[in-house]
Protein backbone atom coordinates (compact mmCIF):
# COMPACT_ATOMS: atom_id res chain seq x y z
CA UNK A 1 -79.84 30.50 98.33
CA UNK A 2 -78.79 31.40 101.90
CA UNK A 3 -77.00 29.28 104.37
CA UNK A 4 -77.39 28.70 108.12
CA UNK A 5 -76.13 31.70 110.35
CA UNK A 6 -76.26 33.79 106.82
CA UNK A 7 -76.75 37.79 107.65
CA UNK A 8 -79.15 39.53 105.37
CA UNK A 9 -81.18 42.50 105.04
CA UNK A 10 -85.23 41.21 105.02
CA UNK A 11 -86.97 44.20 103.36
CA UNK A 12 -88.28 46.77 106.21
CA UNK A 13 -86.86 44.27 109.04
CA UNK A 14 -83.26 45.05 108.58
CA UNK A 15 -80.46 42.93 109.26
CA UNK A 16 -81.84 39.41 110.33
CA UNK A 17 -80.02 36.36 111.02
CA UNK A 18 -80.75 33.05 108.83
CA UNK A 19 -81.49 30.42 111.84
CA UNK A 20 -83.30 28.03 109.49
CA UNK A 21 -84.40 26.45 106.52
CA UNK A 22 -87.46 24.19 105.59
CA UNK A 23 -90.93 23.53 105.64
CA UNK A 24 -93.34 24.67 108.26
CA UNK A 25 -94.79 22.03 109.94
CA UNK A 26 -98.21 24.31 110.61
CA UNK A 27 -99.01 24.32 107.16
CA UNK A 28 -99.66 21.27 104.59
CA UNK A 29 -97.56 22.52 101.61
CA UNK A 30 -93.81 21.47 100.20
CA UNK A 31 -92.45 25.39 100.41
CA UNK A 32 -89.78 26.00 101.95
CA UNK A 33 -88.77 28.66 104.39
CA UNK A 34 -85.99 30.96 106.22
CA UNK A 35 -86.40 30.87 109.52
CA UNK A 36 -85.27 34.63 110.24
CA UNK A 37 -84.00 36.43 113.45
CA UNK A 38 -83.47 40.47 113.58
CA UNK A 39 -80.55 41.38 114.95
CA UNK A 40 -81.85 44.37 116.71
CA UNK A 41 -84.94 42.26 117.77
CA UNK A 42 -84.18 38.89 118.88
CA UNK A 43 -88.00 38.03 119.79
CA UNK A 44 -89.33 38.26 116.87
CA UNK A 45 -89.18 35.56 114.08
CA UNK A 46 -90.13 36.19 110.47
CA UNK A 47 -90.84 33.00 108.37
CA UNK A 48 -89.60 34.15 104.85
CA UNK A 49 -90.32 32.05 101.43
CA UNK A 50 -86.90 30.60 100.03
CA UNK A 51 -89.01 31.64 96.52
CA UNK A 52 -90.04 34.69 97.59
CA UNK A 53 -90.15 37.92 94.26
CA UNK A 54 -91.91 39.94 96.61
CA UNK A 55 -89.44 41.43 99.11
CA UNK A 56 -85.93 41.99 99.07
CA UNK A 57 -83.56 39.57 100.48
CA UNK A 58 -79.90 40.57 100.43
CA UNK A 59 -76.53 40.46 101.43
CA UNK A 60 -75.52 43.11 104.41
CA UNK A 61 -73.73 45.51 102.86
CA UNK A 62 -69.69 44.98 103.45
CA UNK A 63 -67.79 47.39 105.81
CA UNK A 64 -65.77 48.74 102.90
CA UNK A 65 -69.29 49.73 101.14
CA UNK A 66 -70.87 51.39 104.04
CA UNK A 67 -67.45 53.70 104.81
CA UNK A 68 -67.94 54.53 101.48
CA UNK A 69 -71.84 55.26 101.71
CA UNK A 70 -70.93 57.57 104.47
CA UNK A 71 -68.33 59.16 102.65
CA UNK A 72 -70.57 60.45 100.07
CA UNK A 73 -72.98 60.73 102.43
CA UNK A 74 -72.91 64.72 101.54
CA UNK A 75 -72.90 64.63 97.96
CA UNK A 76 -75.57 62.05 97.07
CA UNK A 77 -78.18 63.38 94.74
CA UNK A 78 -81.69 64.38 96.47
CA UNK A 79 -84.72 62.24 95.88
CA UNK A 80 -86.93 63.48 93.04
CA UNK A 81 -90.63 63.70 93.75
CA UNK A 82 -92.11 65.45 90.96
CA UNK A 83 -95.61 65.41 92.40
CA UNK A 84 -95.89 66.31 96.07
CA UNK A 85 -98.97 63.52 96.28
CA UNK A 86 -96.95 60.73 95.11
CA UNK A 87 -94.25 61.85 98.05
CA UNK A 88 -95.55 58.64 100.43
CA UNK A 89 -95.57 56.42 97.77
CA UNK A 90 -91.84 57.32 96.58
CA UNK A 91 -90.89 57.02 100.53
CA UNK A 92 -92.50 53.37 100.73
CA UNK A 93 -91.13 52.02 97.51
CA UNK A 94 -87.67 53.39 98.51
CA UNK A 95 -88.08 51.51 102.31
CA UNK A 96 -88.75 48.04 100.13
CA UNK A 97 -86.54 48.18 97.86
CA UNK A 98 -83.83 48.19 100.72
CA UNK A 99 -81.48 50.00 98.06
CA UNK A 100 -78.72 51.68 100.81
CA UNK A 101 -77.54 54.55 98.59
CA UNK A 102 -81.53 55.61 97.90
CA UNK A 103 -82.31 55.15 101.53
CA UNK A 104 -79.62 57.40 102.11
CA UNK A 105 -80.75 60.01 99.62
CA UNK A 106 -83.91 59.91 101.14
CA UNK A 107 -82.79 60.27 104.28
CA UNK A 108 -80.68 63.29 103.19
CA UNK A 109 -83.40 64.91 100.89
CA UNK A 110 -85.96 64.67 104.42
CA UNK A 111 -83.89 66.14 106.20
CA UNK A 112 -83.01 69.36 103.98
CA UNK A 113 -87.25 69.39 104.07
CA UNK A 114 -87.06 69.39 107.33
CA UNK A 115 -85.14 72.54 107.86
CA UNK A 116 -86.54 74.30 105.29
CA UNK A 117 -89.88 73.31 106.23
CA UNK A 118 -88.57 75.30 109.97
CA UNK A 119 -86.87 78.27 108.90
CA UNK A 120 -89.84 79.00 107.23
CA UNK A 121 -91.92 78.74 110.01
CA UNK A 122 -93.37 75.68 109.11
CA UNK A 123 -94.47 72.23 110.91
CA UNK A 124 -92.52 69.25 109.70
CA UNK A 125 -95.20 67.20 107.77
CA UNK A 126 -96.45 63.50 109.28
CA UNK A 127 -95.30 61.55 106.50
CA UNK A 128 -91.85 63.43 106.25
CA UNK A 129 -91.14 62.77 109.78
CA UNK A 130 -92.58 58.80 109.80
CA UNK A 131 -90.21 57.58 106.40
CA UNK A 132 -87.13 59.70 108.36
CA UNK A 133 -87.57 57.93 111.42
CA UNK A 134 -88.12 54.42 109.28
CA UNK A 135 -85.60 55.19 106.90
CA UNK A 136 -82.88 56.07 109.53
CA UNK A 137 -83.87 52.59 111.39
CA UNK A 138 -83.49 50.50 108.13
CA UNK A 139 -80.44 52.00 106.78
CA UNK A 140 -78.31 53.48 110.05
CA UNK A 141 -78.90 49.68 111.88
CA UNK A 142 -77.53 48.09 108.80
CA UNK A 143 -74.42 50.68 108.24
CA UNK A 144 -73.88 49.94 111.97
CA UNK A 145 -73.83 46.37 111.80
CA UNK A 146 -71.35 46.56 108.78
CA UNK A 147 -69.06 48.48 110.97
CA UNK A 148 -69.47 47.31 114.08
CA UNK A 149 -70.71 50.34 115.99
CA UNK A 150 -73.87 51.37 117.69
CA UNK A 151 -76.73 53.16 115.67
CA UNK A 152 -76.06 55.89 117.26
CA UNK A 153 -72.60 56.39 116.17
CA UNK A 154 -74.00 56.73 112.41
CA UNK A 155 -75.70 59.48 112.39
CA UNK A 156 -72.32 61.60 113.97
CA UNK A 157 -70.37 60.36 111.53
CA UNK A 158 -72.42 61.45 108.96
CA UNK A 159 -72.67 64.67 110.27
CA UNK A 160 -69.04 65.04 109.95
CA UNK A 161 -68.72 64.60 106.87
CA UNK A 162 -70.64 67.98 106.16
């Protein structure tokens, strides 16, 4: 169980903030709840179930983890979609399952679509370019947390690693 002032990752919301813990007074029942800020979006409040299988709640990943991630950054695998109509669904089950090193290899296997998809004279499809942009939020906010840098210093120091 998580503590007060815990950091975690809360599925598809990214890094949140554990502010509280305990029932919700709106509704009649004994569950008990996180009371959850994002770090990136200190408006909003999620209301999480301690016993919650559903989504993923984890530990941020450590600063010695995510230099690594971006380390190898360049030689992760691809993701494998053997059927190009399951392609969403692989995306969305990758995005909850909050899994850094497959978020990154989605990320990176997008991206290669991408310019493929442009030297060929090709559009970039809709549901390539919606996971990218979701993936990159999920994963780069996280690896930036972790080191203590702005989002936008991920994505160049990715890039120089290749």
């Amino acid at each position: 169980m998580f503590q007060i002032n815990d950091l975690v990752v809360y599925g598809k919301n990214g890094v949140c903030s554990v502010k509280g813990i305990g029932t919700l007074s709106l509704i009649n029942n004994d569950r008990i709840y996180y009371t959850l800020v994002p770090v990136y979006n200190k408006e909003e409040i999620i209301y999480a179930p301690v016993e919650n299988g559903r989504i993923v709640m984890r530990e941020v990943i450590s600063r010695e983890d995510a230099k690594e991630l971006i380390d190898i950054f360049p030689d992760l695998e691809e993701t494998v979609v053997a059927d190009e109509r399951d392609r969403e669904n692989c995306y969305k089950q990758t995005l909850l399952g909050c899994n850094c090193e497959k978020l990154a290899s989605m990320i990176k296997t997008i991206y290669n679509r991408k310019c493929k998809r442009i030297s060929e004279g090709k559009k970039v499809t809709v549901v390539d370019e919606k996971y990218f942009r979701q993936a990159e939020e999920q994963l780069f906010g996280e690896l930036a947390f972790a080191l203590d840098v702005d989002k936008t210093k991920i994505s160049e120091m990715i890039s120089e690693r290749f």
